[in-house]
Protein backbone atom coordinates (compact mmCIF):
# COMPACT_ATOMS: atom_id res chain seq x y z
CA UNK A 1 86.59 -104.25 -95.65
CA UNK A 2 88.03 -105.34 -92.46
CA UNK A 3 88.47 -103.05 -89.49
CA UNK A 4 92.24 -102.38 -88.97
CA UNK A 5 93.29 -103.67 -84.85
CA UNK A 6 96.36 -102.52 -83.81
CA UNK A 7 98.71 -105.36 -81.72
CA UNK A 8 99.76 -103.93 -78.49
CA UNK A 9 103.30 -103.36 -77.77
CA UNK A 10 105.00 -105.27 -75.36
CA UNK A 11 107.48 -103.36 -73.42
CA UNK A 12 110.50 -104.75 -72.05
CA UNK A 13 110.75 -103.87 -68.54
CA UNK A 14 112.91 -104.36 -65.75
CA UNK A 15 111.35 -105.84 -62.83
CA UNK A 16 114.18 -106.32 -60.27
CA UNK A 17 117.86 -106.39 -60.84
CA UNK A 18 118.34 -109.00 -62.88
CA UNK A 19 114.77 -110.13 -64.04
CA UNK A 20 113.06 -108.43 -66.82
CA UNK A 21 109.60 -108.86 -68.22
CA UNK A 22 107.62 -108.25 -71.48
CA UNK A 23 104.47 -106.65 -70.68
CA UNK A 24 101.80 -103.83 -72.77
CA UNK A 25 101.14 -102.06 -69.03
CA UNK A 26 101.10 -98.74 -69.64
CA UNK A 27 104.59 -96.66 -67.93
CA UNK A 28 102.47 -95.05 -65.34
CA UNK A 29 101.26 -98.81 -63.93
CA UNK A 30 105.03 -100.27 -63.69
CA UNK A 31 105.96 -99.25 -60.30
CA UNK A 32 102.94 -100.84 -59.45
CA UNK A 33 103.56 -104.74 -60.83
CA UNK A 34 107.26 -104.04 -59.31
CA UNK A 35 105.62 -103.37 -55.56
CA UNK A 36 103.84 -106.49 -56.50
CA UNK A 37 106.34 -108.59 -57.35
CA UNK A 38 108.67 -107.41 -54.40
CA UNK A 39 106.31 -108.55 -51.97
CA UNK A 40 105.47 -104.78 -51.07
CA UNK A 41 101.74 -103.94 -49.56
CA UNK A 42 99.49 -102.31 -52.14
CA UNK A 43 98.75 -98.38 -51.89
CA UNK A 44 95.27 -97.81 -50.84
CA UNK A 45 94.98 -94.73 -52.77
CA UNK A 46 95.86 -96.37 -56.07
CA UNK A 47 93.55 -97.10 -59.05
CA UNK A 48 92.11 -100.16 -59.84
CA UNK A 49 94.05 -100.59 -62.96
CA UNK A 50 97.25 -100.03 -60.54
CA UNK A 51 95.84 -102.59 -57.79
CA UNK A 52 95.18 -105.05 -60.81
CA UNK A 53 99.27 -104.04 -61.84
CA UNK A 54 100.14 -104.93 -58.15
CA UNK A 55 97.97 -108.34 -58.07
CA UNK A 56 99.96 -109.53 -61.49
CA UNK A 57 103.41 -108.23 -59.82
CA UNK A 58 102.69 -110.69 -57.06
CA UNK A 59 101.17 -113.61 -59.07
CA UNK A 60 104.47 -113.42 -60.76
CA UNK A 61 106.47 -113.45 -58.01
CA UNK A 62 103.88 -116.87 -56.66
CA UNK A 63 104.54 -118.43 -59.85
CA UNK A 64 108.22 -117.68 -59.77
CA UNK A 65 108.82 -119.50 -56.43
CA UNK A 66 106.75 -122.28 -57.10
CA UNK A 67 108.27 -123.02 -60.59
CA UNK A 68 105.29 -122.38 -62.70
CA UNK A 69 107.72 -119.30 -64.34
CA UNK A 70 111.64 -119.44 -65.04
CA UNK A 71 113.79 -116.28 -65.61
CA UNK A 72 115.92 -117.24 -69.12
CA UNK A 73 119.53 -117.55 -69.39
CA UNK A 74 120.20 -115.75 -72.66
CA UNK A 75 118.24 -112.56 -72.06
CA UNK A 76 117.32 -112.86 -68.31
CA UNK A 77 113.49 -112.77 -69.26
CA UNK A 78 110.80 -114.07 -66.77
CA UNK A 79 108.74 -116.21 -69.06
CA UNK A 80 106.42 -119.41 -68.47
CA UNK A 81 108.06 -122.69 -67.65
CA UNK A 82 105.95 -124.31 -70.90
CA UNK A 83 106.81 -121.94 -73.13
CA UNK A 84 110.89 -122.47 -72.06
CA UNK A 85 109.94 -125.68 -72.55
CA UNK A 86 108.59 -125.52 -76.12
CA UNK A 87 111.30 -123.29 -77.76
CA UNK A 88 113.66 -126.15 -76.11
CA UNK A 89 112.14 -129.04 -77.40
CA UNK A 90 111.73 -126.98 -81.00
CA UNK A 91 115.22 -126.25 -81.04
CA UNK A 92 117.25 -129.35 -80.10
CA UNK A 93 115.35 -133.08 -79.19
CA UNK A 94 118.27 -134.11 -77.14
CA UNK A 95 118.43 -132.66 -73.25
CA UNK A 96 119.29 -128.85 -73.01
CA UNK A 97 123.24 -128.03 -72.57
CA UNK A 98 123.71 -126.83 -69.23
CA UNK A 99 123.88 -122.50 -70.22
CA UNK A 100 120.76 -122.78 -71.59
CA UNK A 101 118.82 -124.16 -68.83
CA UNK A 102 116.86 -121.40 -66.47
CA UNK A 103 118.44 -121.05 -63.19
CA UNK A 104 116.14 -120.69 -60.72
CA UNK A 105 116.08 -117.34 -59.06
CA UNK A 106 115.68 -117.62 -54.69
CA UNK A 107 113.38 -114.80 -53.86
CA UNK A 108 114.22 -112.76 -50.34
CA UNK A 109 111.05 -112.17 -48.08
CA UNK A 110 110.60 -108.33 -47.73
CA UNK A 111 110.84 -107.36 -43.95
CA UNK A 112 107.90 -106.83 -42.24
């Protein structure tokens, strides 16, 4: 018989205002990926599984501006630009209507 593997949960999270994320971080690493992704410093007195929370939060935010992820019009979800892609080209072979295209999001550099 088979061992039984559980699928981790994704939880829907809100990253910023605007922008959520699916992710299977545990609730006590969130305010880490969000420091990350707003640009904030890391904490030196966090755990590595925090720091590696904040790297993610900022490789986000990289891919964001650079157009390598899209936040989605219908549920405001930050997801890769190939998988938008995909569900597109599954659902309709002619060019996407304008609402459901990704609008790209301008992010605001956190003051120094």
């Amino acid at each position: 018989m088979l061992p039984v593997t559980k699928q981790p949960t994704l939880n829907s999270i809100e990253l910023v205002a605007g922008i959520s994320v699916q992710t299977n971080l545990p609730l006590d690493q969130i305010p880490a990926l969000r420091a990350g992704f707003m640009g904030y410093p890391h904490n030196p007195r966090w755990t590595a599984r925090k720091y590696h929370a904040w790297k993610t939060g900022c490789q986000w935010r990289t891919e964001l501006a650079t157009g390598d992820k899209v936040v989605r019009d219908r549920d405001a979800l930050l997801v890769n630009t190939s998988e938008l892609e995909a569900t597109l080209d599954s659902s309709k072979p002619t060019a996407p209507a304008p609402e459901q295209r990704s609008r790209r999001w301008r992010l605001i550099p956190v003051l120094q």
